[in-house]
Protein backbone atom coordinates (compact mmCIF):
# COMPACT_ATOMS: atom_id res chain seq x y z
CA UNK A 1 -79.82 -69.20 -28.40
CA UNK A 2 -79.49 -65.39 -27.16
CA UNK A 3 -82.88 -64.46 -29.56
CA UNK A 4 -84.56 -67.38 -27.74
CA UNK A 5 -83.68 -66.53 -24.08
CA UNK A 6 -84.56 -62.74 -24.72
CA UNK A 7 -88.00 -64.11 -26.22
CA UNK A 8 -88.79 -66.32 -23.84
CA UNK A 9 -88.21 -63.05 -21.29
CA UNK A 10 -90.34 -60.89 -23.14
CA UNK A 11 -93.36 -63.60 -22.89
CA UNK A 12 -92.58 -64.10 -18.91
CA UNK A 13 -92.40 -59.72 -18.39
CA UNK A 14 -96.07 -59.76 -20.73
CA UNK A 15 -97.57 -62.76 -18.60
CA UNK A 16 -96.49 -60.90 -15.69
CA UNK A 17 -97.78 -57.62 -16.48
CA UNK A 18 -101.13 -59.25 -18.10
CA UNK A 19 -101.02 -61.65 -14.65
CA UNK A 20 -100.84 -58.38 -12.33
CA UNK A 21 -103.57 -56.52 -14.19
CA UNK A 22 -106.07 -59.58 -13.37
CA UNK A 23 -105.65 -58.88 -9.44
CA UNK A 24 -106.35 -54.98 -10.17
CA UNK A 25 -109.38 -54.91 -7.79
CA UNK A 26 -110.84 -51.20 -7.95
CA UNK A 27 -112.72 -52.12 -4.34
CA UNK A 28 -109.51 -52.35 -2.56
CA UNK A 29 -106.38 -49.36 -2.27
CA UNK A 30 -103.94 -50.31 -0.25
CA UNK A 31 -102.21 -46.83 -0.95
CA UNK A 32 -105.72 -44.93 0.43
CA UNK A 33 -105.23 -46.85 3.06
CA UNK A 34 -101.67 -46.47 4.16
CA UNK A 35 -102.21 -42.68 3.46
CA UNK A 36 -105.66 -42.74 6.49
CA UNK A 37 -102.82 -44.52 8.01
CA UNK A 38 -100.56 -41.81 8.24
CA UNK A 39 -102.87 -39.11 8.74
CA UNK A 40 -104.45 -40.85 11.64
CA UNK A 41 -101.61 -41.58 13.98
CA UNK A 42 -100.86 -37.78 15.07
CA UNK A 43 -104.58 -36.97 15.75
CA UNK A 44 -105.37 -40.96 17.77
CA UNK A 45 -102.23 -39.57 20.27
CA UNK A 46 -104.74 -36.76 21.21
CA UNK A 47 -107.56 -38.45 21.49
CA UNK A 48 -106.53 -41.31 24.10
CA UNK A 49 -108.71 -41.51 26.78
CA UNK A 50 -108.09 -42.02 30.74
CA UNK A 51 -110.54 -44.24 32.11
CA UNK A 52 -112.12 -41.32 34.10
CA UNK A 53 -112.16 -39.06 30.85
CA UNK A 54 -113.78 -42.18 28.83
CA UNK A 55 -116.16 -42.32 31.92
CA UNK A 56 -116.84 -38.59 31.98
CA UNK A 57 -117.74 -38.54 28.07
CA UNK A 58 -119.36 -41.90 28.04
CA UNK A 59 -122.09 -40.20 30.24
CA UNK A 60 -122.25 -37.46 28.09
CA UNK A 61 -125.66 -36.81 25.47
CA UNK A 62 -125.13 -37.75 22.33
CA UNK A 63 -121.96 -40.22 22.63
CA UNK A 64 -122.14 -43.40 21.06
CA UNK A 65 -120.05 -46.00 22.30
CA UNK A 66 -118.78 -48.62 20.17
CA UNK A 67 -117.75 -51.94 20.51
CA UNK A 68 -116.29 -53.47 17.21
CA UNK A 69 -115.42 -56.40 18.60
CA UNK A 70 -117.43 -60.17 17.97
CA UNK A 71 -120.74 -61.06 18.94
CA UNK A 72 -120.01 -63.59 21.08
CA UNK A 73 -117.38 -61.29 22.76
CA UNK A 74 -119.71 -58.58 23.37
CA UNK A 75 -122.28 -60.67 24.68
CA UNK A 76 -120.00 -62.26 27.13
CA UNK A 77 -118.79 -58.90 28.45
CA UNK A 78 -119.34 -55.16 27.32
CA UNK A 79 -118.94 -51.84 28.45
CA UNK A 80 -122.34 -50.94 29.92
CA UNK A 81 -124.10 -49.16 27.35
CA UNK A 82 -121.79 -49.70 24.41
CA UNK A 83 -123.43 -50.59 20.91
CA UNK A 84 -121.90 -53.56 19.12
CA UNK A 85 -121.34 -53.76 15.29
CA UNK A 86 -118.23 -55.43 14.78
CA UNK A 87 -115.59 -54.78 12.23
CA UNK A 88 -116.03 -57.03 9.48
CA UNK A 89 -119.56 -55.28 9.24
CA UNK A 90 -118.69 -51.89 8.94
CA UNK A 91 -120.24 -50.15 5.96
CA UNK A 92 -121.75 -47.22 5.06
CA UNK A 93 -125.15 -47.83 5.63
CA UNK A 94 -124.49 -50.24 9.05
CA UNK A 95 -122.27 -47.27 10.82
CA UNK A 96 -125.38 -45.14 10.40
CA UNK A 97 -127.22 -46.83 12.03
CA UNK A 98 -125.32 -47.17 14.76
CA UNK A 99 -123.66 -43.57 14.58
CA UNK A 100 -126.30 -40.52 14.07
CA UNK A 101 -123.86 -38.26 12.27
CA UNK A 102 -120.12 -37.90 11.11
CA UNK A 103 -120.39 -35.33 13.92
CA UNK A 104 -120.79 -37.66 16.60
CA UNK A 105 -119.03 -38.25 19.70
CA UNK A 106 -117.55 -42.16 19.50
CA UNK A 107 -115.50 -43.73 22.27
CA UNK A 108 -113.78 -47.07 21.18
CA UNK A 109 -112.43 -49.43 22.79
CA UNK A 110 -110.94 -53.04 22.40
CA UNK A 111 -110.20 -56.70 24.47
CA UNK A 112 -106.35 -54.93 24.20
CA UNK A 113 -107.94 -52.21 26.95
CA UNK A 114 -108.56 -54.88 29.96
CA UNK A 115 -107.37 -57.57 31.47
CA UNK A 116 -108.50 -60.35 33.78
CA UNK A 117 -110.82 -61.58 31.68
CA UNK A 118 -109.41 -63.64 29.26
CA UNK A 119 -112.33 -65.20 28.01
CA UNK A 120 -114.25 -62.06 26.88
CA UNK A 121 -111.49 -60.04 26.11
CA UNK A 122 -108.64 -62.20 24.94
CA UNK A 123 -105.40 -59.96 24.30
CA UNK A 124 -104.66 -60.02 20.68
CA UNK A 125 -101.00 -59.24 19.20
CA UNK A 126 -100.08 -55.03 19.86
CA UNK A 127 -99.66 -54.89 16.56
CA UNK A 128 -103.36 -56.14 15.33
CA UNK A 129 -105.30 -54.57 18.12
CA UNK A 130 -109.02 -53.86 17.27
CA UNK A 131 -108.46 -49.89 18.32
CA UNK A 132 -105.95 -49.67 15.92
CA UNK A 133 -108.48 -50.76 12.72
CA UNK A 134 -111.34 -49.05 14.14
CA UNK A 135 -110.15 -45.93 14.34
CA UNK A 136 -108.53 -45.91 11.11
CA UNK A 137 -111.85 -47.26 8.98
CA UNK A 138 -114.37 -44.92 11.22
CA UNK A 139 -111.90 -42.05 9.76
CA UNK A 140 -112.07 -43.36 6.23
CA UNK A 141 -115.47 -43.43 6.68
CA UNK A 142 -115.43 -39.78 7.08
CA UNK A 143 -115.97 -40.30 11.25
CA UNK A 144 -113.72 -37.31 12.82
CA UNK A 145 -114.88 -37.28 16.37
CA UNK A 146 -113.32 -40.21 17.53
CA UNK A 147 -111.92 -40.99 20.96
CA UNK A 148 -110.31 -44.50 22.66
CA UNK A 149 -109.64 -45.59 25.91
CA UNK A 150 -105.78 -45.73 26.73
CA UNK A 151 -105.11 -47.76 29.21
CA UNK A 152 -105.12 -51.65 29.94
CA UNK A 153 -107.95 -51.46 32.80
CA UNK A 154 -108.20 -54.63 35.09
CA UNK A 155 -111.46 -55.51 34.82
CA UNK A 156 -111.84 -56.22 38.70
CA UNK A 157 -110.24 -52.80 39.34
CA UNK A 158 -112.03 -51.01 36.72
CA UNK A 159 -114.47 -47.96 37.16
CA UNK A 160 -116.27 -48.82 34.40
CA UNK A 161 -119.80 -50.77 34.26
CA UNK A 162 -119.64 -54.26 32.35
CA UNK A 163 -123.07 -56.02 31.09
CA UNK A 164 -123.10 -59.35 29.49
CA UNK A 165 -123.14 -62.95 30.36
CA UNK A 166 -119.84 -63.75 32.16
CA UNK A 167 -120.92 -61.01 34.69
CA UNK A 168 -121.64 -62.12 37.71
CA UNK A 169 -123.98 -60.18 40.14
């Protein structure tokens, strides 16, 4: 009985191991990503923006502002001037485009930046706010000139310029 039960244990630790080796994906590291992770977080703190410095440097040559956000949430409401590619289409090729150079002055921002305007820029959870992603993949992308807005702005107080089709003029 004990040669069976330590058999039947060595099968279930080689299915296992053979089972775990199947989900290896070489396209996805978790690790590389915890470690951008990491590095990130001290530099983001100095490179939060007032909304009069994001103003300032929005205005300046050169600066690219990016939305990451949806379509349809960009096209409901934007920062004036702000260039939308969203997330889920980051890639090498599509942030050139957008971006000139690694060099490049980029101010971010995210729905988690305003409120009182819910249906453009829907709060998400603190935890899984767009800023937060952005940064990080724009660094893994090799991006190092990265700045966000701070602040929750309310959108009726704001300073900023809005385009898009919930604006009403």
């Amino acid at each position: 009985m004990a040669r069976i039960l330590v058999f039947t244990a060595m099968i279930v630790l080689i299915t296992s191991a053979n089972a775990q080796e199947n989900l290896r994906n070489p396209l996805i590291d978790y690790g590389a990503f915890s470690r951008n992770v990491a590095e990130v977080e001290a530099l983001r703190e100095t490179r939060r923006l007032t909304e009069e410095e994001f103003l300032k440097m929005a205005r300046e040559p050169g600066t690219v502002v990016l939305d990451a956000r949806s379509e349809r949430l960009y096209r409901l409401r934007h920062v004036q001037g702000a260039v939308n590619l969203t997330f889920p289409e980051f890639t090498v090729d599509t942030l050139a485009k957008v971006i000139p150079t690694k060099q490049t002055r980029v101010l971010i921002y995210c729905n988690n930046n305003f409120v009182g305007a819910p249906d453009s820029m829907p709060a998400k959870e603190v935890a899984s706010a767009l800023n937060v992603s952005t940064y990080v993949s724009l660094y893994a992308y090799g991006y190092r000139n990265i700045y966000e807005l701070g602040p929750a702005v309310d959108v009726a107080k704001s300073r900023l310029a809005f385009a898009g089709t919930e604006i009403v003029r």
